[in-house]
C-alpha atoms as a PDB file:
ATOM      1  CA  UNK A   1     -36.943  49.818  27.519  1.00  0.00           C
ATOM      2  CA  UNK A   2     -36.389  46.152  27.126  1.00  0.00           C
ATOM      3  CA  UNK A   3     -36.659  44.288  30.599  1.00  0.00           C
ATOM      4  CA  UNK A   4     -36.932  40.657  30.906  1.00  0.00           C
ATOM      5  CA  UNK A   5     -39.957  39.202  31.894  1.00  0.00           C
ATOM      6  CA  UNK A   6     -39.470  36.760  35.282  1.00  0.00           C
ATOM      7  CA  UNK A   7     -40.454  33.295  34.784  1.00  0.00           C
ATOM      8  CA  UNK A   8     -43.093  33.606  37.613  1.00  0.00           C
ATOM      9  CA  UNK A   9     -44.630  35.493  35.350  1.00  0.00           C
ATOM     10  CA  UNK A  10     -44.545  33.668  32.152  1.00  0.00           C
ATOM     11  CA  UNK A  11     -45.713  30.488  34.218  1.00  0.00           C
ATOM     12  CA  UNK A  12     -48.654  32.457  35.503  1.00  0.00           C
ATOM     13  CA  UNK A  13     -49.511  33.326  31.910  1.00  0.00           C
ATOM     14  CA  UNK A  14     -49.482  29.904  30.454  1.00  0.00           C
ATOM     15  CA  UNK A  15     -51.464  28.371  33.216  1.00  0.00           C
ATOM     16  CA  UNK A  16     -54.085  31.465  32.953  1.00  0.00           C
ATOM     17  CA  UNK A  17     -54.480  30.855  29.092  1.00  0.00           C
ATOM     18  CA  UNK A  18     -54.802  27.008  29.384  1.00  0.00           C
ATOM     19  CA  UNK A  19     -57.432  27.673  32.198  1.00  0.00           C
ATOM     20  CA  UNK A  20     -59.143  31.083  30.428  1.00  0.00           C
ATOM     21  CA  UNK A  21     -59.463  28.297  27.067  1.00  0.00           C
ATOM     22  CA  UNK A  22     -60.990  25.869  29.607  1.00  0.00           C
ATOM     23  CA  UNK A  23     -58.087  23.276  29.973  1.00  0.00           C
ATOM     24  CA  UNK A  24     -57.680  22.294  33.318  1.00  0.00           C
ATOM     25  CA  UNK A  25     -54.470  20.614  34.567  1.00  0.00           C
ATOM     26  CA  UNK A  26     -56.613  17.680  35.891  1.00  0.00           C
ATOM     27  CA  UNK A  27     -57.754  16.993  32.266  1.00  0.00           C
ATOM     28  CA  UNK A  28     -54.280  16.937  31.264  1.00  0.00           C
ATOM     29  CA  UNK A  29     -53.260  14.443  34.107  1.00  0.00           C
ATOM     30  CA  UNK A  30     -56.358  12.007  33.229  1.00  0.00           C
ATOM     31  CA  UNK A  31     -54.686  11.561  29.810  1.00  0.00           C
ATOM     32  CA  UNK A  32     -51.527  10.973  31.247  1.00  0.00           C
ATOM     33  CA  UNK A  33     -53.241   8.597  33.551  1.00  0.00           C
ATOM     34  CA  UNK A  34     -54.222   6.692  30.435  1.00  0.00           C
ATOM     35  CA  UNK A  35     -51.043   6.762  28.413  1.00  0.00           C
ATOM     36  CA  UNK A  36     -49.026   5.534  31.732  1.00  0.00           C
ATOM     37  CA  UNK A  37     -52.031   3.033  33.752  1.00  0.00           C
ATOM     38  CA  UNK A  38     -51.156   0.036  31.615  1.00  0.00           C
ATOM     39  CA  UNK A  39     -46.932   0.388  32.617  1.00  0.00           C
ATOM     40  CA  UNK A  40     -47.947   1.240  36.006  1.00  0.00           C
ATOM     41  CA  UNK A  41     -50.701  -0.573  37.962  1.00  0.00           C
ATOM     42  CA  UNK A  42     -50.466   1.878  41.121  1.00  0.00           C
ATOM     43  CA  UNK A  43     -50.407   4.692  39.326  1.00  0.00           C
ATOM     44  CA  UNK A  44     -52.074   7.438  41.269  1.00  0.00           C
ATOM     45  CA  UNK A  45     -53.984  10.658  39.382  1.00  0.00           C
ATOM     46  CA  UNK A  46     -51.770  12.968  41.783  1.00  0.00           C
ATOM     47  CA  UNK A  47     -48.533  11.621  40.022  1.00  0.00           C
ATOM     48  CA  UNK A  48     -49.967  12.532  36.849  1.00  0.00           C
ATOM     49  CA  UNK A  49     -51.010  16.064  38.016  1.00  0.00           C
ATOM     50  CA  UNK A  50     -47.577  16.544  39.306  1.00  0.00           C
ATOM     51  CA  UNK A  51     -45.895  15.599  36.163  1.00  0.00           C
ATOM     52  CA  UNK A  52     -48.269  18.025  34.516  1.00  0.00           C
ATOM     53  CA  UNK A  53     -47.110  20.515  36.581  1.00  0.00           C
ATOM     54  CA  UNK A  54     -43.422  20.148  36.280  1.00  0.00           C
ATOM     55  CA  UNK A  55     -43.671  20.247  32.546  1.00  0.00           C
ATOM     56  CA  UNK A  56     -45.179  23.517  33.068  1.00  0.00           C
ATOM     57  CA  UNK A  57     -42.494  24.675  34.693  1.00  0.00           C
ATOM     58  CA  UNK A  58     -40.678  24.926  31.510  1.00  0.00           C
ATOM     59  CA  UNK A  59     -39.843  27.733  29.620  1.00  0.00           C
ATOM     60  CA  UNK A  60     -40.174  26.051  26.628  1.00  0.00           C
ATOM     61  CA  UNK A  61     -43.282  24.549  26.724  1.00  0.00           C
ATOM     62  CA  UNK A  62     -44.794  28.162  28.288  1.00  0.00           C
ATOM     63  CA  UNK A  63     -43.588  29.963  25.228  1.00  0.00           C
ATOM     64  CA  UNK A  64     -45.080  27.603  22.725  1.00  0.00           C
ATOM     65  CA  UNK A  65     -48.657  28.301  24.843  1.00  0.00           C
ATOM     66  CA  UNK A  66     -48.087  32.006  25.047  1.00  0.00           C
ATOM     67  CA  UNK A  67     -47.759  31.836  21.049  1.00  0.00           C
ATOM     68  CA  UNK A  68     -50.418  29.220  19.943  1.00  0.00           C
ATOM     69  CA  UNK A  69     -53.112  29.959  21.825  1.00  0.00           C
ATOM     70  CA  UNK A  70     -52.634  33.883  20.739  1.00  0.00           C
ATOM     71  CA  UNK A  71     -52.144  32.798  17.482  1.00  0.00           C
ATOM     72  CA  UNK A  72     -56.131  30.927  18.100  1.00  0.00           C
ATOM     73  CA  UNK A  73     -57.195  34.131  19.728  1.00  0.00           C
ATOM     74  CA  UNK A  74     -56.144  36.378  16.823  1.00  0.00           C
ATOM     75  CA  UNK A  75     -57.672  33.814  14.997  1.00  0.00           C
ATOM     76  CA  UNK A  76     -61.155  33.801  16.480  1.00  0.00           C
ATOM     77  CA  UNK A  77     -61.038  37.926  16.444  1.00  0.00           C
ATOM     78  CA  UNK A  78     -60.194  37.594  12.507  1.00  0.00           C
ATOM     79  CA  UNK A  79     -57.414  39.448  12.576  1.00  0.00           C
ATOM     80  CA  UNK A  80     -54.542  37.097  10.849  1.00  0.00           C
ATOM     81  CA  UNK A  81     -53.749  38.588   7.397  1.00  0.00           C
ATOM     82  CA  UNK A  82     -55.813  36.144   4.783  1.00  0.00           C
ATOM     83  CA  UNK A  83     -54.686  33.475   3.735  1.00  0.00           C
ATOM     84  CA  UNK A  84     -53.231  32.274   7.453  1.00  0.00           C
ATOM     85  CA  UNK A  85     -56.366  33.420   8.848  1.00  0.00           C
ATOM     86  CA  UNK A  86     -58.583  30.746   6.941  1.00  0.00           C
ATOM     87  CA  UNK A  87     -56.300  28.123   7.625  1.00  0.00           C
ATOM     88  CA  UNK A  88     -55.847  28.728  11.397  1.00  0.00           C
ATOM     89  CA  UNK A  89     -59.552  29.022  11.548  1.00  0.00           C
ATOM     90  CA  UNK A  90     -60.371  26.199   9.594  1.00  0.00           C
ATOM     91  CA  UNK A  91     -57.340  23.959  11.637  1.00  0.00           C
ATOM     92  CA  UNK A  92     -56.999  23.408   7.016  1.00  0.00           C
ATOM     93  CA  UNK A  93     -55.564  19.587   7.600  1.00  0.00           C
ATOM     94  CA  UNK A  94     -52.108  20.262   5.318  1.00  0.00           C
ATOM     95  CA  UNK A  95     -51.488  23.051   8.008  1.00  0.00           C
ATOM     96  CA  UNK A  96     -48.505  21.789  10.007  1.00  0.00           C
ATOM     97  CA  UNK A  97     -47.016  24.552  12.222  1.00  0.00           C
ATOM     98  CA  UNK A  98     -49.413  24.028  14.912  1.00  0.00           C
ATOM     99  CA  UNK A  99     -48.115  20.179  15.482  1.00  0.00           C
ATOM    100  CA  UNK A 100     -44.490  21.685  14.818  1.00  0.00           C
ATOM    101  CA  UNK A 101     -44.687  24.156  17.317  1.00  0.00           C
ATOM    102  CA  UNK A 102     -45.878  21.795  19.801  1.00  0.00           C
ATOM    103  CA  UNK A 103     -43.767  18.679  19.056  1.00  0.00           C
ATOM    104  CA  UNK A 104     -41.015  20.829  19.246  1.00  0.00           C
ATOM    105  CA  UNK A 105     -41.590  21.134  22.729  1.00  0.00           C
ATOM    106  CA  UNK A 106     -41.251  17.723  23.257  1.00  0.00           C
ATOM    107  CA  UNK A 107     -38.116  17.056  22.021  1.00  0.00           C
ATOM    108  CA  UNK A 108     -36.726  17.818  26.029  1.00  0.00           C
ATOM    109  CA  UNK A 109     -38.610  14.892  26.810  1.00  0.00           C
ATOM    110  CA  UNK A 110     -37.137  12.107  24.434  1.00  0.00           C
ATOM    111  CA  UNK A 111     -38.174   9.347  22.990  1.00  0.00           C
ATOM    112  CA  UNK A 112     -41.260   8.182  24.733  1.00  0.00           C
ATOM    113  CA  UNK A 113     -43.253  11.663  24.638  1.00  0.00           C
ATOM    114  CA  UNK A 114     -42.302  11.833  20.544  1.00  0.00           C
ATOM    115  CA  UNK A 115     -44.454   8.714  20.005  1.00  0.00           C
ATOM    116  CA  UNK A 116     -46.805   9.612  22.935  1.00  0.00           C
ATOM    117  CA  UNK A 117     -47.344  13.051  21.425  1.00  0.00           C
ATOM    118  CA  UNK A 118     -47.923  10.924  17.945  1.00  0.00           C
ATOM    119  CA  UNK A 119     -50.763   9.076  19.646  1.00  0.00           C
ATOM    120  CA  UNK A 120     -51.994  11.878  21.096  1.00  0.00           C
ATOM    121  CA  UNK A 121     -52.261  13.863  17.921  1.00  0.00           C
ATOM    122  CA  UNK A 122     -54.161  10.790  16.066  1.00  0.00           C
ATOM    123  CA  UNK A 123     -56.252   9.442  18.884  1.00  0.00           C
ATOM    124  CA  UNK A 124     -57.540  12.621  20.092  1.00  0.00           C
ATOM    125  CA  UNK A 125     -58.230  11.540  23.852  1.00  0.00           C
ATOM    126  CA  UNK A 126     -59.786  13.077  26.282  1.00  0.00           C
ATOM    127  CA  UNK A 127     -59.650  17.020  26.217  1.00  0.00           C
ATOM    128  CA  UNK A 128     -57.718  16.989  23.126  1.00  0.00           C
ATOM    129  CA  UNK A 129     -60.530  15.474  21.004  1.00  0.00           C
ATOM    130  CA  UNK A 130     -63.165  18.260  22.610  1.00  0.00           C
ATOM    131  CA  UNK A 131     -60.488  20.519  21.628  1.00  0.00           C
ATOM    132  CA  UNK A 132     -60.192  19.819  18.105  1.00  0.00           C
ATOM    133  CA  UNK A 133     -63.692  18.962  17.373  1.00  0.00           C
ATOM    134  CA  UNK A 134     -64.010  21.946  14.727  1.00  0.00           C
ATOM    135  CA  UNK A 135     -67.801  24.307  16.263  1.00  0.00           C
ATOM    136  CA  UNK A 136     -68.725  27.401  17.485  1.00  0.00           C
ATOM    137  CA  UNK A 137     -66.644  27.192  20.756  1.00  0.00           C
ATOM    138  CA  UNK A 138     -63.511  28.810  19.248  1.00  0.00           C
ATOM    139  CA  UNK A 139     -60.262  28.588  17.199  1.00  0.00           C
ATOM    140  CA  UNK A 140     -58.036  25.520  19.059  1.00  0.00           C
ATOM    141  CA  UNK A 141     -56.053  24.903  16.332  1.00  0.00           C
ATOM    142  CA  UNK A 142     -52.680  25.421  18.247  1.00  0.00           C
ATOM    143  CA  UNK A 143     -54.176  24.563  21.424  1.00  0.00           C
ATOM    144  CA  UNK A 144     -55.241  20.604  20.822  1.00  0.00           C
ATOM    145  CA  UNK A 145     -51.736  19.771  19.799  1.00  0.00           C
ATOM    146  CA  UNK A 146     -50.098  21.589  22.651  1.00  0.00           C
ATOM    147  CA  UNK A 147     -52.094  19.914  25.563  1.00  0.00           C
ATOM    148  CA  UNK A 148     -51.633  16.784  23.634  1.00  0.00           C
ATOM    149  CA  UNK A 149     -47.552  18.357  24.024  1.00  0.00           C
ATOM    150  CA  UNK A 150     -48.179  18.776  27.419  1.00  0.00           C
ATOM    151  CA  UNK A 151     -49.682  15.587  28.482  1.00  0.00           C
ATOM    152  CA  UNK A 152     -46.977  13.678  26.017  1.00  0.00           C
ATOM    153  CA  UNK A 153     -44.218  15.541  27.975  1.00  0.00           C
ATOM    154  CA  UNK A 154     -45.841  14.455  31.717  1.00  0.00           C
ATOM    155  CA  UNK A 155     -46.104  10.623  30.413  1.00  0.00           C
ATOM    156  CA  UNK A 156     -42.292  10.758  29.872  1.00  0.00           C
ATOM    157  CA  UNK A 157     -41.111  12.402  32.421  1.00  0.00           C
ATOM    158  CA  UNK A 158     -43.793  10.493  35.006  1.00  0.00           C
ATOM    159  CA  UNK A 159     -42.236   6.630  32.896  1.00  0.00           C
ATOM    160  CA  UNK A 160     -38.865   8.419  33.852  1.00  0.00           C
ATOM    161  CA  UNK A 161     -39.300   9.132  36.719  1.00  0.00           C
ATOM    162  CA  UNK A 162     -41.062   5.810  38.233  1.00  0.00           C
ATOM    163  CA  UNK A 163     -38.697   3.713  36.252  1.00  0.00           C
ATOM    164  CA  UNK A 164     -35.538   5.927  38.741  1.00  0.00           C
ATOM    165  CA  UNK A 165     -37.665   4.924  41.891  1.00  0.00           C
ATOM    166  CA  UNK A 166     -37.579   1.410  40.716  1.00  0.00           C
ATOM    167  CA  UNK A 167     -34.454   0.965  40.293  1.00  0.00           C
ATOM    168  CA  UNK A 168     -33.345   3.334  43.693  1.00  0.00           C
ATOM    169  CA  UNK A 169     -36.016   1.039  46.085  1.00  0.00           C
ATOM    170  CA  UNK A 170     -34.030  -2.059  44.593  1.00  0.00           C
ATOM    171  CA  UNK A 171     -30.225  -0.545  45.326  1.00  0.00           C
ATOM    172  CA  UNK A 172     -31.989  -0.440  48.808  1.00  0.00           C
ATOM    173  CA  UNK A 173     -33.292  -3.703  48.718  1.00  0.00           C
ATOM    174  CA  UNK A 174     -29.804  -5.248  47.686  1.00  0.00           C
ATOM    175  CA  UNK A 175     -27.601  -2.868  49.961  1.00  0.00           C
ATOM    176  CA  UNK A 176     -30.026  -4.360  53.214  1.00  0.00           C
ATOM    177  CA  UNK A 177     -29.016  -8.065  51.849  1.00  0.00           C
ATOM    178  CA  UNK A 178     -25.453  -7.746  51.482  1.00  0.00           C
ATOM    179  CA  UNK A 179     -25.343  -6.590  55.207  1.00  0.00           C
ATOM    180  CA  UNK A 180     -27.750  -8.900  55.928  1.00  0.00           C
ATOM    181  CA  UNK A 181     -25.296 -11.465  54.155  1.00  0.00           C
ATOM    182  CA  UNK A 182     -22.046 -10.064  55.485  1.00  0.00           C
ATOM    183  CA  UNK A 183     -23.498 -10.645  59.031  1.00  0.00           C
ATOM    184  CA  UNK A 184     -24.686 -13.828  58.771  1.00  0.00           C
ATOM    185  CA  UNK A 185     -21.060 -14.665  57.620  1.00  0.00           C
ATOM    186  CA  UNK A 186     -19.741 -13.036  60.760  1.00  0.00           C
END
């Protein structure tokens, strides 16, 4: 019987796998802290961990966890069919579906987390580069790109989001003066 599987559920997954491959959301938000820090002197880590946990939130970006990091597990157990399973093992450089599958999770977030996930995927920062750094501690070749997904996703959406609060604290600012104005022409 086919029954649907509540998106309480699917969250809970995704945040258990990122957590059971030793990513924790606050290592996320401390690269987000970096990509966004220069744009935003007060930035605050909290923002960043919020972000992080909005762009959880979405089914997208669960699904594209629930299938990478299987797709590393299987890997790490050796049971892909041969040839995948020597590329996913190896992360083999001219393999591309793991930055597909994770870029296309970006796409919700426009333009800034495309070229933020870019950066990400070349600059390896922070958890990212610990995850890709090929060794005995497992098969990450989804799972680098999609926290670099994730935290690319958080820095737009936190931009976004700061950038709106901007511009509503200055609609204040001006809607105070022109009553300030209109009574002082009274």
């Amino acid at each position: 019987m086919n029954q649907r599987v509540h998106s309480r559920e699917v969250y809970k997954a995704a945040r258990h796998l990122l957590k059971e491959r030793g990513v924790e959301l606050e290592d996320i938000a401390e690269i987000v802290y970096e990509m966004q820090s220069p744009y935003q002197p007060y930035l605050q880590l909290e923002k960043c961990l919020e972000s992080v946990e909005a762009v959880l939130e979405k089914r997208e970006m669960q699904h594209a966890i629930l299938v990478g990091v299987e797709l590393d597990k299987l890997a790490e157990k050796g049971l892909l069919s041969e040839p995948l399973q020597s590329i996913v093992a190896q992360d083999e450089g001219l393999f591309g579906v793991d930055e597909t599958i994770a870029i296309g999770a970006v796409f919700g977030y426009g333009s800034i987390a495309v070229t933020t996930y870019g950066h990400l995927d070349k600059a390896k920062t922070g958890i990212i580069k610990k995850l890709d750094t090929k060794g005995e501690e497992g098969v990450h070749t989804f799972l680098d790109d999609l926290v670099a997904s994730i935290a690319a996703n958080a820095s737009s959406r936190l931009a976004h989001r700061i950038r709106d609060e901007e511009e509503e604290a200055q609609c204040e600012v001006d809607s105070i003066l022109k009553d300030k104005n209109k009574d002082s022409i009274l």
